[in-house]
Protein backbone atom coordinates (compact mmCIF):
# COMPACT_ATOMS: atom_id res chain seq x y z
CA UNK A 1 0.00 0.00 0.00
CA UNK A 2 1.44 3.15 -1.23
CA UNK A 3 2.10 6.19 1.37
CA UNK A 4 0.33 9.50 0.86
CA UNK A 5 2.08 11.61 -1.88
CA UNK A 6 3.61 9.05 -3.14
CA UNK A 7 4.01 8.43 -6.81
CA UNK A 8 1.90 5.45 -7.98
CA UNK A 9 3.45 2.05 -8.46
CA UNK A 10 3.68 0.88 -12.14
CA UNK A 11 1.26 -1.28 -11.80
CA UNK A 12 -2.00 0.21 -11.83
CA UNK A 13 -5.44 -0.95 -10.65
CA UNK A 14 -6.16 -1.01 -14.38
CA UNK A 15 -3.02 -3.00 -15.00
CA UNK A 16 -2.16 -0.59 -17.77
CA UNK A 17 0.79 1.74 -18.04
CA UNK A 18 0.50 4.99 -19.06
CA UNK A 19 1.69 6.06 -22.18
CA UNK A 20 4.86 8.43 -22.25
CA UNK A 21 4.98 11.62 -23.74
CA UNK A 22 7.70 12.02 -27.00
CA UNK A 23 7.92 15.50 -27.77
CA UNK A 24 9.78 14.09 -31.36
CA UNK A 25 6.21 12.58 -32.16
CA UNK A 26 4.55 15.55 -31.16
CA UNK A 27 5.81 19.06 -32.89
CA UNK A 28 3.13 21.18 -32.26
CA UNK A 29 0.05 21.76 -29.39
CA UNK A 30 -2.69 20.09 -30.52
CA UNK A 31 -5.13 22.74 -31.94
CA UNK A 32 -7.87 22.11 -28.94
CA UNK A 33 -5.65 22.74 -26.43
CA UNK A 34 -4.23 26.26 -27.12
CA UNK A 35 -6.90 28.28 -26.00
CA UNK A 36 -8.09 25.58 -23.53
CA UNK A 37 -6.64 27.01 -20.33
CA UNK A 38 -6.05 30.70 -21.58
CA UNK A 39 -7.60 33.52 -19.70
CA UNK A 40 -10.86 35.52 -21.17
CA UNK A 41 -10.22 38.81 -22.57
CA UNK A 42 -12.50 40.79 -24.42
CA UNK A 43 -11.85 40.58 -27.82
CA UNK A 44 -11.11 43.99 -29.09
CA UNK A 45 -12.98 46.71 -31.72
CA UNK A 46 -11.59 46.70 -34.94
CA UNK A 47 -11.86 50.25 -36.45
CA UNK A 48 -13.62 50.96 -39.78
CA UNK A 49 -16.03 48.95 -41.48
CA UNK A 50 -15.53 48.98 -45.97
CA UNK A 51 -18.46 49.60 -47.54
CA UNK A 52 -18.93 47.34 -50.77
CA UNK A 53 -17.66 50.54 -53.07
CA UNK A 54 -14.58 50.27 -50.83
CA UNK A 55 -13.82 47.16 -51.74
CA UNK A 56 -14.45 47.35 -55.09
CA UNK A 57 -12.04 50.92 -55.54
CA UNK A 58 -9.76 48.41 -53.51
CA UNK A 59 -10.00 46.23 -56.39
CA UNK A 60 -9.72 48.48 -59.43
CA UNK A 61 -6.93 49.88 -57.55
CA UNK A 62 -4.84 46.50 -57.51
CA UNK A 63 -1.86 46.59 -59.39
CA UNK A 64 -1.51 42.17 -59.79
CA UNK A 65 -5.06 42.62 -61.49
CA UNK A 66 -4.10 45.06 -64.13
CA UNK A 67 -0.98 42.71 -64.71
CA UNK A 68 -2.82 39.75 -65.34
CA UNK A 69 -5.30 41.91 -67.55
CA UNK A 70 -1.99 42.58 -69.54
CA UNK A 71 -0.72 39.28 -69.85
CA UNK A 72 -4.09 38.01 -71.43
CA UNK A 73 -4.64 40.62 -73.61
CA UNK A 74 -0.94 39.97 -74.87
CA UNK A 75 -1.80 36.15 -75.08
CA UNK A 76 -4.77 36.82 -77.46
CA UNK A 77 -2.83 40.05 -79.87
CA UNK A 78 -4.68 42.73 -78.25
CA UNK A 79 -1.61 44.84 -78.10
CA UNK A 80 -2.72 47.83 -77.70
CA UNK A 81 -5.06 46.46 -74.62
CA UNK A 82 -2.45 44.96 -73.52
CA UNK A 83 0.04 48.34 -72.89
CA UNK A 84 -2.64 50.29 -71.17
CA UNK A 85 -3.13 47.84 -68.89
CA UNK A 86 0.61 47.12 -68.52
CA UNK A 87 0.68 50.89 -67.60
CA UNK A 88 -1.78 51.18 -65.23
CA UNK A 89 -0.36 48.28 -63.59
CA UNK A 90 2.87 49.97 -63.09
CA UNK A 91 1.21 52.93 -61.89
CA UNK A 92 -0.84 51.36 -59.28
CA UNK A 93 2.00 49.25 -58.18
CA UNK A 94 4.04 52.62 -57.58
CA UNK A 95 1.40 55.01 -56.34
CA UNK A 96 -0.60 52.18 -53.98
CA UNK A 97 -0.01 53.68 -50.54
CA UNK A 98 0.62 51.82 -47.08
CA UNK A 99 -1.87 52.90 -44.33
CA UNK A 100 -1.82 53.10 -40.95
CA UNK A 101 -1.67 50.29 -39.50
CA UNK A 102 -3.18 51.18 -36.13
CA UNK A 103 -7.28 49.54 -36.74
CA UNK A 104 -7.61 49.09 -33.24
CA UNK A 105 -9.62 51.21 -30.33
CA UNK A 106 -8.66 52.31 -27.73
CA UNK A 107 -9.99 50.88 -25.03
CA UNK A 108 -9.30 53.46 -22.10
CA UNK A 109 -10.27 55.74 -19.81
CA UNK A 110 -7.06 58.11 -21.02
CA UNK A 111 -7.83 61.65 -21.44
CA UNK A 112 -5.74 64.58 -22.78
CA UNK A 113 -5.77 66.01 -18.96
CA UNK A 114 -4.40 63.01 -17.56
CA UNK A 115 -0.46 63.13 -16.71
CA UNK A 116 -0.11 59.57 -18.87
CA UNK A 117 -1.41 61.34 -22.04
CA UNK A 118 1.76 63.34 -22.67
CA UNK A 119 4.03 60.45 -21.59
CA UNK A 120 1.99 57.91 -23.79
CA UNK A 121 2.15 60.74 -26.66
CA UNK A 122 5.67 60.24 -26.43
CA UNK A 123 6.22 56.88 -26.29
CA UNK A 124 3.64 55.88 -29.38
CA UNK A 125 5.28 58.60 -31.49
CA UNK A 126 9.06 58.43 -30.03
CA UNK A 127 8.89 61.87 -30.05
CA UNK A 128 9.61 63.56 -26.21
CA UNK A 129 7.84 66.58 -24.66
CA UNK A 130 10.44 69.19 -24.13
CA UNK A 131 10.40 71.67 -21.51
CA UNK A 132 11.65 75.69 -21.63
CA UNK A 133 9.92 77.00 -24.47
CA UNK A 134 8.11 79.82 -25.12
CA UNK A 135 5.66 79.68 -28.42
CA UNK A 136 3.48 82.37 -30.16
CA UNK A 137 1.30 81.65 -32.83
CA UNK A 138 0.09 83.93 -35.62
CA UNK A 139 -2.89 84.09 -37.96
CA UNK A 140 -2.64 84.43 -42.00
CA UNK A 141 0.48 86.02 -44.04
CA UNK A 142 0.34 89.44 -42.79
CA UNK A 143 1.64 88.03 -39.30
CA UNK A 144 3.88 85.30 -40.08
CA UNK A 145 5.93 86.70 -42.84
CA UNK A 146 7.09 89.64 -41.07
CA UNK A 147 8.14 87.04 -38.17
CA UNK A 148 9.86 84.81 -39.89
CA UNK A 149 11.63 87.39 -42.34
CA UNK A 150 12.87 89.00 -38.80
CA UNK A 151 14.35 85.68 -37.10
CA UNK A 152 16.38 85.23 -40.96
CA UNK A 153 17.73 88.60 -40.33
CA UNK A 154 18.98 88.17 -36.57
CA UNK A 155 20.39 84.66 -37.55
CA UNK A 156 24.50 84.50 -36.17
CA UNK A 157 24.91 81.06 -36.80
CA UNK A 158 22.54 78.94 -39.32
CA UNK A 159 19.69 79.21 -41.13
CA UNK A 160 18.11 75.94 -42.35
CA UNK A 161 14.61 75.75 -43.82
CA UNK A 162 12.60 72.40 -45.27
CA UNK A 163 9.80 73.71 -47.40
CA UNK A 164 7.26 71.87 -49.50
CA UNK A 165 6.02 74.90 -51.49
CA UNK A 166 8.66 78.14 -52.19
CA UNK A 167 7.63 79.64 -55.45
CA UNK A 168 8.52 82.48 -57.60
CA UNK A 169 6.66 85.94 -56.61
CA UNK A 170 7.21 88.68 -53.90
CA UNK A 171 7.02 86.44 -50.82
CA UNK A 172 9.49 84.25 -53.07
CA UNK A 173 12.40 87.06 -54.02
CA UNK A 174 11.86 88.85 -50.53
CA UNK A 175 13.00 85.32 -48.64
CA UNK A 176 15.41 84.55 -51.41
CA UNK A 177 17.16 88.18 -50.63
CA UNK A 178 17.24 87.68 -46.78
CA UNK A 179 18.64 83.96 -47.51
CA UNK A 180 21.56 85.10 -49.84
CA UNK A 181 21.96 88.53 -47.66
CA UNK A 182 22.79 86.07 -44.72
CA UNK A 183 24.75 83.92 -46.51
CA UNK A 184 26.93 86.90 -47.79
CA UNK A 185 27.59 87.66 -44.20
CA UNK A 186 29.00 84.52 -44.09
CA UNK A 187 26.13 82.76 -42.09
CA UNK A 188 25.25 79.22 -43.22
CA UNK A 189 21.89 79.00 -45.23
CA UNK A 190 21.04 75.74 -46.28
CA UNK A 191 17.04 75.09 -48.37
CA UNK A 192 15.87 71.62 -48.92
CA UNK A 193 13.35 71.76 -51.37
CA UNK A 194 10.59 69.24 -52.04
CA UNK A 195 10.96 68.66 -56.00
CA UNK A 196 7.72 68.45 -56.89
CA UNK A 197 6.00 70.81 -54.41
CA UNK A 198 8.71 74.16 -55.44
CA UNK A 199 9.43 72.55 -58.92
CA UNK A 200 8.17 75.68 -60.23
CA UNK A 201 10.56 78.00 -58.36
CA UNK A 202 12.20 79.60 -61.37
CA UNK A 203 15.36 80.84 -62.49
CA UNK A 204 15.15 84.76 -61.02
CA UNK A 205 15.21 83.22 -57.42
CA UNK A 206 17.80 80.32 -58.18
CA UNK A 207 19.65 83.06 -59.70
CA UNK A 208 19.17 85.40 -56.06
CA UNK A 209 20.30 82.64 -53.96
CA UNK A 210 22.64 81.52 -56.07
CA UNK A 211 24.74 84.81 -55.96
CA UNK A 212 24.16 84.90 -52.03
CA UNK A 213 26.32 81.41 -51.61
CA UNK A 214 23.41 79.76 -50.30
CA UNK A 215 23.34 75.78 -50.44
CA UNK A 216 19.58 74.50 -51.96
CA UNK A 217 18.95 70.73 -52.51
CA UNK A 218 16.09 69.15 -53.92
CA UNK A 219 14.47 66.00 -51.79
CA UNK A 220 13.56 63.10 -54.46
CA UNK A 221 13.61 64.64 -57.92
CA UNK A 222 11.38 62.67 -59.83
CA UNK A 223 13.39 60.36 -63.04
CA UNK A 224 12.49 56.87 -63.84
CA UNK A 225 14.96 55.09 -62.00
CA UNK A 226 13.42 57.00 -58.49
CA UNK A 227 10.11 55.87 -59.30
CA UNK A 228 9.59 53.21 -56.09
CA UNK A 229 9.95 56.59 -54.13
CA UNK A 230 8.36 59.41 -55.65
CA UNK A 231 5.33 58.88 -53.93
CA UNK A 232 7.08 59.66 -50.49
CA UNK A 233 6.98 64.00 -50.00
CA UNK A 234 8.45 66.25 -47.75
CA UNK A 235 5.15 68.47 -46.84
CA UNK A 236 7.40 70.09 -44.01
CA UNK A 237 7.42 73.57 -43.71
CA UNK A 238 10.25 74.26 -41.46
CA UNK A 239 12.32 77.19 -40.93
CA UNK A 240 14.94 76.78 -38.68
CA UNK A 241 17.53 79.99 -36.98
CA UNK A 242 20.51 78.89 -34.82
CA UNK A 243 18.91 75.87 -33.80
CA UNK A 244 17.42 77.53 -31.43
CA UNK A 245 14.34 79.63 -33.73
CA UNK A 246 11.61 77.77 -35.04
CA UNK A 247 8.82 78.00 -37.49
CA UNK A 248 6.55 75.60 -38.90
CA UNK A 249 2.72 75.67 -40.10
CA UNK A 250 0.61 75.54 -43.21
CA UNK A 251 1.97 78.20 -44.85
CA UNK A 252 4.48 77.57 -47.68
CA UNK A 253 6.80 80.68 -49.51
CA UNK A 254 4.16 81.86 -51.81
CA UNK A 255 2.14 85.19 -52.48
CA UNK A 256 -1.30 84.13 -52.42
CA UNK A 257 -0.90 83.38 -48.16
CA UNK A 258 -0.12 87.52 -48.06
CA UNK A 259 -2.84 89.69 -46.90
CA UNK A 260 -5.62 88.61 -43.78
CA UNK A 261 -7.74 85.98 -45.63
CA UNK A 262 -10.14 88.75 -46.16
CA UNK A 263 -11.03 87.59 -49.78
CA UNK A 264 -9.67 84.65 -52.47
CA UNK A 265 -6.32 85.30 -53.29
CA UNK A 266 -5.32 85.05 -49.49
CA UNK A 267 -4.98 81.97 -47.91
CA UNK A 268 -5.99 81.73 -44.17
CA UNK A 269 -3.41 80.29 -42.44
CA UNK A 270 -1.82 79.26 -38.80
CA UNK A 271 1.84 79.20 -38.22
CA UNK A 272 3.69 78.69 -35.10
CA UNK A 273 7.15 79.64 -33.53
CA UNK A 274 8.91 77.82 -31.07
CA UNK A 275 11.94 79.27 -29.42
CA UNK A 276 14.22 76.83 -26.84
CA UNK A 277 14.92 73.36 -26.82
CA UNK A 278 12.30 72.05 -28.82
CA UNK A 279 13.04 74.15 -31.76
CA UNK A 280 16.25 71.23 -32.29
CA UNK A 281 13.41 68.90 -32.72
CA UNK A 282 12.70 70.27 -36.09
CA UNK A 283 16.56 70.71 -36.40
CA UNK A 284 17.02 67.55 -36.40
CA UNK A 285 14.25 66.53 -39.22
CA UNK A 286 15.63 69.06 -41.25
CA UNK A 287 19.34 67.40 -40.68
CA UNK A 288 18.23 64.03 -41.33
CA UNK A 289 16.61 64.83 -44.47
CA UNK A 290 19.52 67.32 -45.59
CA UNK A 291 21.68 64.33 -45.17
CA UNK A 292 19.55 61.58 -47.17
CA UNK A 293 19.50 64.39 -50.00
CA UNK A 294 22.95 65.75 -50.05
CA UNK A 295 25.52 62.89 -47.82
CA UNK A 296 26.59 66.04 -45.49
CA UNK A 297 26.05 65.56 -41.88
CA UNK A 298 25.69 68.49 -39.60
CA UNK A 299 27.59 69.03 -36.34
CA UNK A 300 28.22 71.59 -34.11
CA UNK A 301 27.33 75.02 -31.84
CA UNK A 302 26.05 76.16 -35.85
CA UNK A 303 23.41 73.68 -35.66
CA UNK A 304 22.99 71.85 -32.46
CA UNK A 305 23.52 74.57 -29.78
CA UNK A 306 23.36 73.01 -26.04
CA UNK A 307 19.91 73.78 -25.13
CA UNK A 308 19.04 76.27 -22.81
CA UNK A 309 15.51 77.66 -21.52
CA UNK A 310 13.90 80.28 -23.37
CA UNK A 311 10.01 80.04 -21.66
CA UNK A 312 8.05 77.96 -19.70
CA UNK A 313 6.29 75.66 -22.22
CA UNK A 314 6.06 72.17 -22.50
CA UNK A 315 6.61 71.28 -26.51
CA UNK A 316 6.50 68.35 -28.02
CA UNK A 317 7.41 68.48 -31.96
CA UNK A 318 6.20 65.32 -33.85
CA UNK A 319 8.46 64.97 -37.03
CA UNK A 320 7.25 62.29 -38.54
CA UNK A 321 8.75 60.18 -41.71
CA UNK A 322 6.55 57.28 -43.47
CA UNK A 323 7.36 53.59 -42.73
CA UNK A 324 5.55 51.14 -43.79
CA UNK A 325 2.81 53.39 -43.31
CA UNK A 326 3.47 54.18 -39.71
CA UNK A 327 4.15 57.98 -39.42
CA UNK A 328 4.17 59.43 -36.34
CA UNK A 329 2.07 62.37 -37.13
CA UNK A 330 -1.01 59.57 -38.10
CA UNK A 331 0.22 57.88 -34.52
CA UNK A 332 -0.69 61.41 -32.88
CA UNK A 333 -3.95 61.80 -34.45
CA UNK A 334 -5.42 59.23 -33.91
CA UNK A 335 -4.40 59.22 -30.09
CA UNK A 336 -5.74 62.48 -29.83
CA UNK A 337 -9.13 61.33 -31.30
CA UNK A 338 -9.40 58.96 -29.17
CA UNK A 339 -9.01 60.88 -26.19
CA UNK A 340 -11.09 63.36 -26.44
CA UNK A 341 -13.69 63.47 -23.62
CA UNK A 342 -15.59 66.74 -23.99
CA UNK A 343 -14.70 68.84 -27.35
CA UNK A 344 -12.85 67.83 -30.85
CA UNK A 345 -12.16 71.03 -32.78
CA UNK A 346 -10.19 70.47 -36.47
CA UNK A 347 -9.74 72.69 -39.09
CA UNK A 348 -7.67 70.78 -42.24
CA UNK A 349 -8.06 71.75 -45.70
CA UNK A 350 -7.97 68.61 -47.21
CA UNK A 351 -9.94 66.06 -44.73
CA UNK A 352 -10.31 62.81 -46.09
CA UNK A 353 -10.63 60.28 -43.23
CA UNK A 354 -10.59 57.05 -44.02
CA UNK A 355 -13.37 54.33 -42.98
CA UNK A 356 -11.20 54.43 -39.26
CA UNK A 357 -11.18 57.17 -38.39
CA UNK A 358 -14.52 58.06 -39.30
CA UNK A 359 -15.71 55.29 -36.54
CA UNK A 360 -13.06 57.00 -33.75
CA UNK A 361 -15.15 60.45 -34.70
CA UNK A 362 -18.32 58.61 -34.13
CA UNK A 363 -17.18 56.88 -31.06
CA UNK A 364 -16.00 60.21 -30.16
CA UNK A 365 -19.82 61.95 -30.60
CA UNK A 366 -21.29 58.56 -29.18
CA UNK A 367 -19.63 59.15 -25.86
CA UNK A 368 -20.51 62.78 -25.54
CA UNK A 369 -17.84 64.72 -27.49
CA UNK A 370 -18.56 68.26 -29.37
CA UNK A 371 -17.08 67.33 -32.67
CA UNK A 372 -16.94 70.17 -34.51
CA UNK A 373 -14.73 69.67 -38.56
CA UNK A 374 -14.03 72.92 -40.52
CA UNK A 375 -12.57 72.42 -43.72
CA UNK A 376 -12.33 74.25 -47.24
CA UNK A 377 -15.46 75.10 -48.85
CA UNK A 378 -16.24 76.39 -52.77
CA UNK A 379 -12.11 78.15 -52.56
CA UNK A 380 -10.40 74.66 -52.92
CA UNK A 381 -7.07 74.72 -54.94
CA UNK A 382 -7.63 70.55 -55.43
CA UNK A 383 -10.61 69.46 -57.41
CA UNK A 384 -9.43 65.84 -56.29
CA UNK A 385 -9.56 66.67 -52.52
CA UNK A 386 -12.95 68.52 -52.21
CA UNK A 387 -14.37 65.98 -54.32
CA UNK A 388 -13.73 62.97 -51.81
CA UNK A 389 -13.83 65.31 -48.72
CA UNK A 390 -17.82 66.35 -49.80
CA UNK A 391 -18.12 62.47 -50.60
CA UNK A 392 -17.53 61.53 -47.05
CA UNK A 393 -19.88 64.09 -45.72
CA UNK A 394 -22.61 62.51 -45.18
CA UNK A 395 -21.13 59.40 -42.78
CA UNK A 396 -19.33 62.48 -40.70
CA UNK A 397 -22.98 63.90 -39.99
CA UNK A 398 -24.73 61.01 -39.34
CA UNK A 399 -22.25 59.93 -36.99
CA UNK A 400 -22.87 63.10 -35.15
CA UNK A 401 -20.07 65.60 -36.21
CA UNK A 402 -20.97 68.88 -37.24
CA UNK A 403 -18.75 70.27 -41.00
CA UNK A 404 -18.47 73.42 -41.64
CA UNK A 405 -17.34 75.04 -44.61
CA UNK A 406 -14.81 77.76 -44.78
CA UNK A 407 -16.47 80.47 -47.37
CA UNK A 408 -14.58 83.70 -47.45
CA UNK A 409 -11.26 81.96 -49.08
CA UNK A 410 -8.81 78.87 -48.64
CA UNK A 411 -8.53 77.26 -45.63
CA UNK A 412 -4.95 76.25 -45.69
CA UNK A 413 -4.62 76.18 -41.87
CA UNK A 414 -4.11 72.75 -39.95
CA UNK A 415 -4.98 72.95 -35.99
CA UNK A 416 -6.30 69.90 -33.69
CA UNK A 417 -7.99 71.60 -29.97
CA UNK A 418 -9.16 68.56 -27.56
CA UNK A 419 -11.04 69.97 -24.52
CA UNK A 420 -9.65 73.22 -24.17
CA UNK A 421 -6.26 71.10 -22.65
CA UNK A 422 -4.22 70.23 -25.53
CA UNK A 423 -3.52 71.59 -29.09
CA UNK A 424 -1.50 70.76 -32.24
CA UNK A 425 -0.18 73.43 -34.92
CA UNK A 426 1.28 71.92 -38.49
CA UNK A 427 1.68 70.43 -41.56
CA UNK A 428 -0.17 67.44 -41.72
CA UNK A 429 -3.90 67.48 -43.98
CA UNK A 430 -5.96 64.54 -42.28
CA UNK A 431 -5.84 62.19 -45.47
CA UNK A 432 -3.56 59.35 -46.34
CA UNK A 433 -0.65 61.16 -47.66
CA UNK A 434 -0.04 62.98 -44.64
CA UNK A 435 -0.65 60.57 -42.38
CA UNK A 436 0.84 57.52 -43.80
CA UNK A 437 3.42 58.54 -46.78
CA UNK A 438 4.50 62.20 -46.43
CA UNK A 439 7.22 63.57 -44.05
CA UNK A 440 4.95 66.28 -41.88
CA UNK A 441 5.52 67.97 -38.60
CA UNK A 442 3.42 69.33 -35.57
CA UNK A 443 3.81 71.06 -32.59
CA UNK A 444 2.09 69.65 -29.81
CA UNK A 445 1.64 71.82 -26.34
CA UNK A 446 -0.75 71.69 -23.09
CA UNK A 447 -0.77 74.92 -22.18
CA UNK A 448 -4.00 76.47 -21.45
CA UNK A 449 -2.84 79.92 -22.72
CA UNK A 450 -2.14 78.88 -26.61
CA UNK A 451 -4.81 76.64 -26.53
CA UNK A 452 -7.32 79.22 -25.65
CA UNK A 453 -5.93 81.04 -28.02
CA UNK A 454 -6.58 78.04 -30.96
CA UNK A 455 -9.57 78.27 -29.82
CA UNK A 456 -10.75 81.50 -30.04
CA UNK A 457 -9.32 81.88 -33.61
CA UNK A 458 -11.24 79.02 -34.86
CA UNK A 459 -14.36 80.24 -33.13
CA UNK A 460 -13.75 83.25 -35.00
CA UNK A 461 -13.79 81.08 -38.12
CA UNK A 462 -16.77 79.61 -37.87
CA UNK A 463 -18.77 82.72 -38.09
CA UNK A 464 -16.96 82.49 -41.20
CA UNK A 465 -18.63 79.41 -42.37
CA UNK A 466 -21.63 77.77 -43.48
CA UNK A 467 -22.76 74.51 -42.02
CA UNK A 468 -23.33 71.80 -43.87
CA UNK A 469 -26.33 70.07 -43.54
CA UNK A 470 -27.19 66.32 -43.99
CA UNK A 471 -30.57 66.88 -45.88
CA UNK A 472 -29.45 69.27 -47.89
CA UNK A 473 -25.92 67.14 -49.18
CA UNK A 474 -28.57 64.17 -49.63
CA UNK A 475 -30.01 66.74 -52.42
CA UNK A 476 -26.75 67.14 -54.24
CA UNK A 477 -27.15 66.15 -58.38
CA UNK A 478 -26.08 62.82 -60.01
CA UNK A 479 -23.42 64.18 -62.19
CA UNK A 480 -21.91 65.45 -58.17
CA UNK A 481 -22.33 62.28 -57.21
CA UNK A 482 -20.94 60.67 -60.15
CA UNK A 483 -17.70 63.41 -60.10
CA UNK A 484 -17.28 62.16 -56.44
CA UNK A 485 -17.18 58.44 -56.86
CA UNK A 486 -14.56 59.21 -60.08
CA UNK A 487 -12.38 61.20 -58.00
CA UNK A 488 -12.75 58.53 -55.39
CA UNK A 489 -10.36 56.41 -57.01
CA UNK A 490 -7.47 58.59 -56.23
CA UNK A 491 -8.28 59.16 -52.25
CA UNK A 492 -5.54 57.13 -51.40
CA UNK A 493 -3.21 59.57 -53.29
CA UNK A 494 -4.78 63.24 -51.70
């Protein structure tokens, strides 16, 4: 009789032995016992839900398709079938975008007020909040310019901008003269230049800043060999003094963002400076794009100055590059979506949300959230863009979020207010581009002050704007409709 405890004798009462276990006969867990013992979790939301035109776009869209459309009609002589489809093939293949890859909720009590929203800002974007800043921000052309033009002038060390759009006309040849007047002083001034966005700059500024010494490169020239990578931008609009000066906003170098967005041919427009340690945060975008483009890395006081306090303002600058279709600047919208608790405030130009973010908006409304979208109305330099952003109108509305419609001129201006806590100032349009393929950059802050200040700008806008309202876009005519669904092929691409 065995002892309590014990390990039972190999003879059983059942006289059989048990079978032993050989891992070599065994390579994986059997399939019912994987899950068997796990613990429950709720199983989360996935975000966005396609819609059967989705998926069909989806398909026409598919390069692999087009390709096997070729090779048939090559098989049966249809030659000249056969090229088009070849072509579009190739063009899908090199202008299909990634997308964020966050389809996910949030499941979370986080709000923008708590201290973990700042630190878990940070650590989804790997971009830090910086402390000892001081930041002013400043409406439309008429303010900016001036500002800007001033911190060239005071420069002593460097001046580095990374600008999307710098174009030929008095805004143009007045920042070409301070550039090359600096750079005759024997100051530093370096341009990277998006090559498609300031291809039309023109010989009468090359020629300005070419006499001044400055140093311009171009960031992905378009030729046939660099077509894998054309579809990656730089949208940035950074202008950088001393390292320790920075701009950054909508606004590119261009006359029609002169004036006070009093009528069409001025832009309205939001820029921001930051002066003190975060103002190396868009240093250092700039540098690591000036070195992809050129092989020159920067060092030095010039550049990099050791960083000393200049305010009391908590800054966090997201500079955000594409991979695989995980840009930071997407990572920090769609955080701050989600966190919203009492009021959403955007104003974008070119807002083109995708089937995702459309569900965090109506989550957003759903729990209680003012969600209030201002965007470009009839003054629209992209027939593209305001055709897919009017498409979408109607799911925004009956989800709950009020769209308004800029009337006086182009909204160019790209601000993000949640609850009167937290506010964002930059370059990124809320469509795919920005958010999953171009290089963009925001300044982030929590400080009451500016964002009170966001605030009461864009509440100044909206007496500017007409609503849009859900019966009346159900009205719109067939050949609107039909322009919309056309241009909806290209909304990956705006």
């Amino acid at each position: 009789m065995s002892s309590a405890g014990s390990l039972p004798s190999s003879g059983s009462q059942s006289g059989q032995k048990p079978k032993e276990s050989r891992r070599w006969l065994k390579p994986r867990v059997p399939k019912e016992q994987l899950y068997r013992l796990s613990p429950g979790r709720p199983k989360p939301k996935r975000l966005g839900r396609l819609e059967q035109w989705d998926r069909f776009r989806r398909v026409i869209r598919t390069w692999w398709v087009w390709l096997a459309l070729a090779i048939a009609a090559h098989l049966t002589g249809h030659w000249i079938l056969s090229l088009i489809a070849a072509a579009w093939s190739f063009f899908f293949y090199q202008t299909t975008p990634e997308s964020h890859p966050a389809i996910y909720a949030l499941e979370t009590d986080l709000g923008v007020e708590s201290p973990e929203f700042p630190v878990t800002m940070a650590g989804m974007t790997g971009m830090p909040m910086l402390p000892g800043n001081r930041v002013a921000l400043f409406n439309n052309g008429d303010e900016f310019f001036p500002a800007m033009l001033e911190a060239v002038e005071s420069a002593e060390h460097s001046v580095t901008m990374e600008q999307y759009i710098f174009w030929d006309g008095q805004v143009g040849r007045r920042f070409a003269e301070a550039f090359a007047e600096k750079a005759r002083s024997g100051i530093p001034v370096k341009l990277l230049l998006d090559a498609v966005g300031s291809s039309t700059l023109g010989e009468p500024v090359l020629k300005v800043l070419e006499a001044g010494g400055c140093q311009l490169a171009w960031f992905r020239p378009i030729h046939w060999y660099t077509m894998s990578r054309a579809n990656h931008r730089d949208h940035r609009k950074s202008l950088i003094v001393d390292g320790k000066v920075a701009f950054t906003g909508g606004a590119g170098l261009a006359d029609h963002w002169l004036g006070e967005a009093e009528d069409a041919k001025s832009w309205r427009d939001v820029m921001v400076r930051v002066e003190g340690p975060a103002a190396l945060e868009q240093q250092s975008g700039f540098a690591q794009n000036w070195l992809q483009c050129t092989g020159e890395i920067l060092t030095g006081h010039d550049y990099f100055p050791i960083p000393a306090p200049a305010g009391n303002i908590d800054v966090q600058t997201i500079v955000s590059s594409p991979f695989e279709g995980t840009g930071a600047a997407g990572t920090m919208h769609l955080i701050a979506l989600q966190c919203a608790r009492r009021h959403l405030y955007i104003a974008n130009p070119y807002f083109i949300p995708d089937a995702r973010v459309i569900d965090m908006l109506g989550r957003a409304c759903s729990r209680g959230v003012a969600v209030k979208l201002m965007v470009a109305g009839k003054h629209n330099d992209t027939w593209w863009a305001r055709q897919n952003s009017v498409r979408l109108y109607g799911k925004l509305l009956e989800a709950g979020v009020e769209v308004f419609e800029f009337l006086p001129t182009m909204l160019h201006q790209k601000i993000v207010i949640v609850d009167d806590a937290w506010g964002s100032v930059g370059t990124a349009n809320f469509d795919n581009r920005s958010l999953a393929l171009n290089d963009e950059t925001s300044v982030c802050f929590h400080d009451r002050s500016l964002v009170n200040s966001l605030h009461e700008a864009f509440l100044a806008d909206l007496e500017r704007c007409q609503k849009v309202q859900l019966s009346e876009w159900k009205r719109r005519g067939f050949w609107q409709r039909a322009g919309e669904q056309f241009a909806s092929l290209m909304e990956d691409q705006m």
